[in-house]
N, C-alpha and C. Protein backbone atom coordinates (compact mmCIF):
# COMPACT_ATOMS: atom_id res chain seq x y z
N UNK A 1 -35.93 35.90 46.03
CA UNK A 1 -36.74 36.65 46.94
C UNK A 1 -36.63 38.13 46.60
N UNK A 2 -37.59 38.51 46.68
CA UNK A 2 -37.82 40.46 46.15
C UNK A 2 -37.40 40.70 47.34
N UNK A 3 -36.88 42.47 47.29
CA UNK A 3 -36.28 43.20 48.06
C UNK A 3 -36.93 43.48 48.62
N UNK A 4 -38.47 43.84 48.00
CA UNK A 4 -39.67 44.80 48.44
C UNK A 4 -39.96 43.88 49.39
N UNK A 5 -39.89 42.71 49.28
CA UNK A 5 -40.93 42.15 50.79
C UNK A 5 -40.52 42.27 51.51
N UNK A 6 -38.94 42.67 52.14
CA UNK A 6 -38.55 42.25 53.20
C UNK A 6 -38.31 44.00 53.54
N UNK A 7 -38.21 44.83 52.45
CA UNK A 7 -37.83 46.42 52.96
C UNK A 7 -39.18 46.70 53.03
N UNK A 8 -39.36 46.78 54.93
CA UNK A 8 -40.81 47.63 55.18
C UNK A 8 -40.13 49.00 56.08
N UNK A 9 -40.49 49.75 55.31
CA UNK A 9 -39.98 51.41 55.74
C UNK A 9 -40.87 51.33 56.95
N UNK A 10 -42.22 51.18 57.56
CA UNK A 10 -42.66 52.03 57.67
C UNK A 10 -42.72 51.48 58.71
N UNK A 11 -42.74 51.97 60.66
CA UNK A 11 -42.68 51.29 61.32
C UNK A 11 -44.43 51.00 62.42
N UNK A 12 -44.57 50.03 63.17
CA UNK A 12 -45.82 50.11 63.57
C UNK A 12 -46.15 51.22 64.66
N UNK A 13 -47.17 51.71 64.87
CA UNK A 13 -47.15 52.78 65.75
C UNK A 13 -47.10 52.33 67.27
N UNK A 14 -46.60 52.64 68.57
CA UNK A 14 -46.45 52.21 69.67
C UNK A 14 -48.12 51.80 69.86
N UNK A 15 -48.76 52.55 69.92
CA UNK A 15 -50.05 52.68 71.02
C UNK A 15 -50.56 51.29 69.77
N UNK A 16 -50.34 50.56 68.83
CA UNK A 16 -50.77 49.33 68.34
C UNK A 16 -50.20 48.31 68.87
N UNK A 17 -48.65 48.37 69.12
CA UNK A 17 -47.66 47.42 70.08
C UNK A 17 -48.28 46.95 71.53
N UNK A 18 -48.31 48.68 71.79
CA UNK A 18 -49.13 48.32 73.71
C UNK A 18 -49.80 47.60 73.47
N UNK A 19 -51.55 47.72 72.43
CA UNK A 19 -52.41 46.95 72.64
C UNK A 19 -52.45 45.78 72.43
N UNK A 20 -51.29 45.24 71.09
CA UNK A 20 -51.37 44.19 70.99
C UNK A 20 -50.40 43.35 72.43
N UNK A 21 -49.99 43.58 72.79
CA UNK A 21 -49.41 43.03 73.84
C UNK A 21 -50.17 42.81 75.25
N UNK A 22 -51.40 44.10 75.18
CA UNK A 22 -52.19 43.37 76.31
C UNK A 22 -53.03 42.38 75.57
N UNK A 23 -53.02 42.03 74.73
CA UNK A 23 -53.88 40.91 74.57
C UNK A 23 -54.87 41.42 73.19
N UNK A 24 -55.03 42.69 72.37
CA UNK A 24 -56.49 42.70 71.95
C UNK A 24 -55.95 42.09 70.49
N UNK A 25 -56.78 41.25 70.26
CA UNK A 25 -56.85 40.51 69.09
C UNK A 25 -56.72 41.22 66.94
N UNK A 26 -57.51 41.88 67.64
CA UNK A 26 -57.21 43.74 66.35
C UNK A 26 -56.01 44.00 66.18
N UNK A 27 -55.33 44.35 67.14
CA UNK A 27 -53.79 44.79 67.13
C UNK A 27 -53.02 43.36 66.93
N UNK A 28 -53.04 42.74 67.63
CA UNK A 28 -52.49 41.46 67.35
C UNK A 28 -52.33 40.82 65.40
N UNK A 29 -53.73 41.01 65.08
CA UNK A 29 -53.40 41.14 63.54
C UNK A 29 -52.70 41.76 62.83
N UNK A 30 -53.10 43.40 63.67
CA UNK A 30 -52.20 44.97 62.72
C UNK A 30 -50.85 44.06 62.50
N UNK A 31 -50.20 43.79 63.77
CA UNK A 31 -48.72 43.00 63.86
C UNK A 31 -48.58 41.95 62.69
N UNK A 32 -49.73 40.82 63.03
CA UNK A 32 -49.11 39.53 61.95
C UNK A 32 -49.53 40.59 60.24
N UNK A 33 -50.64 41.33 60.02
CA UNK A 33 -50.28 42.04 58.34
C UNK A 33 -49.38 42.35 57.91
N UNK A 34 -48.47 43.71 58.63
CA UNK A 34 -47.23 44.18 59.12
C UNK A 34 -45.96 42.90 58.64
N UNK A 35 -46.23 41.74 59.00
CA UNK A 35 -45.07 41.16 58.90
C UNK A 35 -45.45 40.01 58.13
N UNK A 36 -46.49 40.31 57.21
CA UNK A 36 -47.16 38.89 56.42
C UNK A 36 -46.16 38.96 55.50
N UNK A 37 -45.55 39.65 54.95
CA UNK A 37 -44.91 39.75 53.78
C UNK A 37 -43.42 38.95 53.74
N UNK A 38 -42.84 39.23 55.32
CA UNK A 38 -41.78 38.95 55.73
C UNK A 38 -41.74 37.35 55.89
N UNK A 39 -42.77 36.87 56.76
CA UNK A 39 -43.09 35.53 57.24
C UNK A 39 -43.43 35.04 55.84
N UNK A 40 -43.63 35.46 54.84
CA UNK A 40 -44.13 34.85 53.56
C UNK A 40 -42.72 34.21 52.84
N UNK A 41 -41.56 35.09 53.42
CA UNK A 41 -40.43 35.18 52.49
C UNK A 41 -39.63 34.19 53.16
N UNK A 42 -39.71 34.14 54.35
CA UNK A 42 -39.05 33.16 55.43
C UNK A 42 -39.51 31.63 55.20
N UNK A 43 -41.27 31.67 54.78
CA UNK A 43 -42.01 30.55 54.70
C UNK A 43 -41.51 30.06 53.62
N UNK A 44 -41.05 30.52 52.14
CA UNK A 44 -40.76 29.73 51.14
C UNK A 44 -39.97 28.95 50.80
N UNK A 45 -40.53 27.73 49.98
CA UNK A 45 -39.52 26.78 49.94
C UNK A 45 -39.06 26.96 48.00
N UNK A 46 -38.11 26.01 47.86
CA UNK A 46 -38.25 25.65 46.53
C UNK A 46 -38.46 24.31 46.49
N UNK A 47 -39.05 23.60 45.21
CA UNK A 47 -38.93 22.20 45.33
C UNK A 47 -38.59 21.97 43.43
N UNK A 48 -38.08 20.91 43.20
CA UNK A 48 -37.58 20.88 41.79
C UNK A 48 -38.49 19.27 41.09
N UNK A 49 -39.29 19.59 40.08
CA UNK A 49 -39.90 18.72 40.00
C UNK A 49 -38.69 17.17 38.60
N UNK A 50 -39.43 16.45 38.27
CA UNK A 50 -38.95 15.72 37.60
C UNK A 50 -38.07 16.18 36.69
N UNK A 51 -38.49 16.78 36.01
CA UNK A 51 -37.68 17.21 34.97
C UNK A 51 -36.74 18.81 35.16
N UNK A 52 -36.68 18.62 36.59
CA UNK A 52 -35.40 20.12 36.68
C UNK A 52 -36.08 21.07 36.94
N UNK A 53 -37.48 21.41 36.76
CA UNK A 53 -37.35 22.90 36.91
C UNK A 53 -38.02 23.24 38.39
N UNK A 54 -37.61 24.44 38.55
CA UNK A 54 -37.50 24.67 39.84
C UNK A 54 -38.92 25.28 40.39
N UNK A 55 -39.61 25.25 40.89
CA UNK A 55 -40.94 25.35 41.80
C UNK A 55 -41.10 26.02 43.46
N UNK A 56 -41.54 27.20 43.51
CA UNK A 56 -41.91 27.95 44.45
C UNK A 56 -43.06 28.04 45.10
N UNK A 57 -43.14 27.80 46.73
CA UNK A 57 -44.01 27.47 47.51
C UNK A 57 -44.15 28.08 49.07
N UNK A 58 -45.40 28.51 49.34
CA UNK A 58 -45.13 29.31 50.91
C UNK A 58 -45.35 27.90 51.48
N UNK A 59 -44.99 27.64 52.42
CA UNK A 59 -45.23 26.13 53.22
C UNK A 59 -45.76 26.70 54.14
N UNK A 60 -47.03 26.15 54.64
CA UNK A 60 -48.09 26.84 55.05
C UNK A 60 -47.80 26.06 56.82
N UNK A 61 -46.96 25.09 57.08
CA UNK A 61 -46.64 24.74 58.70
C UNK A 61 -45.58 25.67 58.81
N UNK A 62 -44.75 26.13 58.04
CA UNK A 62 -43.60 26.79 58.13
C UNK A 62 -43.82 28.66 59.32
N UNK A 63 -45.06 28.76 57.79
CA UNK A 63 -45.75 30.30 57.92
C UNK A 63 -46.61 30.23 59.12
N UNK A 64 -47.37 29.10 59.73
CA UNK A 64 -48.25 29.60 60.85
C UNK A 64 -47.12 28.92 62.21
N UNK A 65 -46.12 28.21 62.03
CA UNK A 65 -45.02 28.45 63.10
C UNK A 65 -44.68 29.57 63.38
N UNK A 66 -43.90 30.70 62.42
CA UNK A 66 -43.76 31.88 62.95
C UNK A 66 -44.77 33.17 63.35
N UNK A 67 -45.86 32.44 62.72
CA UNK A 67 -46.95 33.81 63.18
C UNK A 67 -47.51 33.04 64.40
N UNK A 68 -47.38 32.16 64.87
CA UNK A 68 -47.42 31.29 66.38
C UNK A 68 -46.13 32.06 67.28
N UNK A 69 -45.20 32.06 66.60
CA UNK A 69 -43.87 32.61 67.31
C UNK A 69 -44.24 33.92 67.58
N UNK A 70 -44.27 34.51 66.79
CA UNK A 70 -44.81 36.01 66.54
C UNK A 70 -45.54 36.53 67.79
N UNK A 71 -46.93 35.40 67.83
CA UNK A 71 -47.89 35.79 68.68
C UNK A 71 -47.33 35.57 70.34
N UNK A 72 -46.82 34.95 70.35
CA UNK A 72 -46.25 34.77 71.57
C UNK A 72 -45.38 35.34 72.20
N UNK A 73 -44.33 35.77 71.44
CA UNK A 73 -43.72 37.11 71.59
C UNK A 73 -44.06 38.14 72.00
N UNK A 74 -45.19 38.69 71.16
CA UNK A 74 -45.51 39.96 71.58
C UNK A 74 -47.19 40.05 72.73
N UNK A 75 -47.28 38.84 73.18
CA UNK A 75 -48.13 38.48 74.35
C UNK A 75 -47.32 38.66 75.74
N UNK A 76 -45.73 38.17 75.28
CA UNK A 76 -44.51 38.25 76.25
C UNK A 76 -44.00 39.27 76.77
N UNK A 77 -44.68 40.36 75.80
CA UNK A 77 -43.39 42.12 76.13
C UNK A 77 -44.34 42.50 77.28
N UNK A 78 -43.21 43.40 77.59
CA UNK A 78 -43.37 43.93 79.05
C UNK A 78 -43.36 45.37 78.85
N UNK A 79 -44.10 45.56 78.68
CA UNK A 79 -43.99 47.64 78.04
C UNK A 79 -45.04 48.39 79.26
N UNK A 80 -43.28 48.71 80.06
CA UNK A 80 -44.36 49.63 81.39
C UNK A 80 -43.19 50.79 81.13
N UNK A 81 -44.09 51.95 81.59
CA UNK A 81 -43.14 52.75 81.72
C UNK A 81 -43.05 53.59 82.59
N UNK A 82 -41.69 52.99 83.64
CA UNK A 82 -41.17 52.81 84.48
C UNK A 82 -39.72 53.33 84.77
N UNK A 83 -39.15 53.65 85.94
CA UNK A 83 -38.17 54.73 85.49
C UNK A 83 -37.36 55.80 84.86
């Protein structure tokens, strides 16, 4: 697994968080792009075919479990600001 996919410097901006959390579908993506790289790295499998050599694969139930997780999560936050 590369370093680069998983080191994302750069962080998402709040006022994309808020929106995706009330619900708007736009922001909701900004989020799953943001973390396609990551969920890509999490999603992979290896598999080794007949003769030994080794074979790399995003497993595609793997990858839309966590961008299911993902989405639900951030449908879940509670961002008021309050005290």
């Amino acid at each position: 697994m590369s370093k680069n996919i998983l080191k994302n410097t750069r962080l998402l901006p709040f006022h994309v968080i808020e929106t995706a959390a009330g619900g708007d579908v736009d922001a909701i993506n900004k989020v799953l792009k943001h973390y396609e790289g990551y969920i890509c790295a999490l999603s992979t499998r290896r598999l080794f075919d007949e003769d030994g050599n080794t074979h790399y694969f995003v497993d595609s139930e793997i990858q839309r479990t966590l961008e299911t997780k993902l989405i639900t999560k951030i449908l879940q936050l509670d961002i008021s600001m309050t005290g």
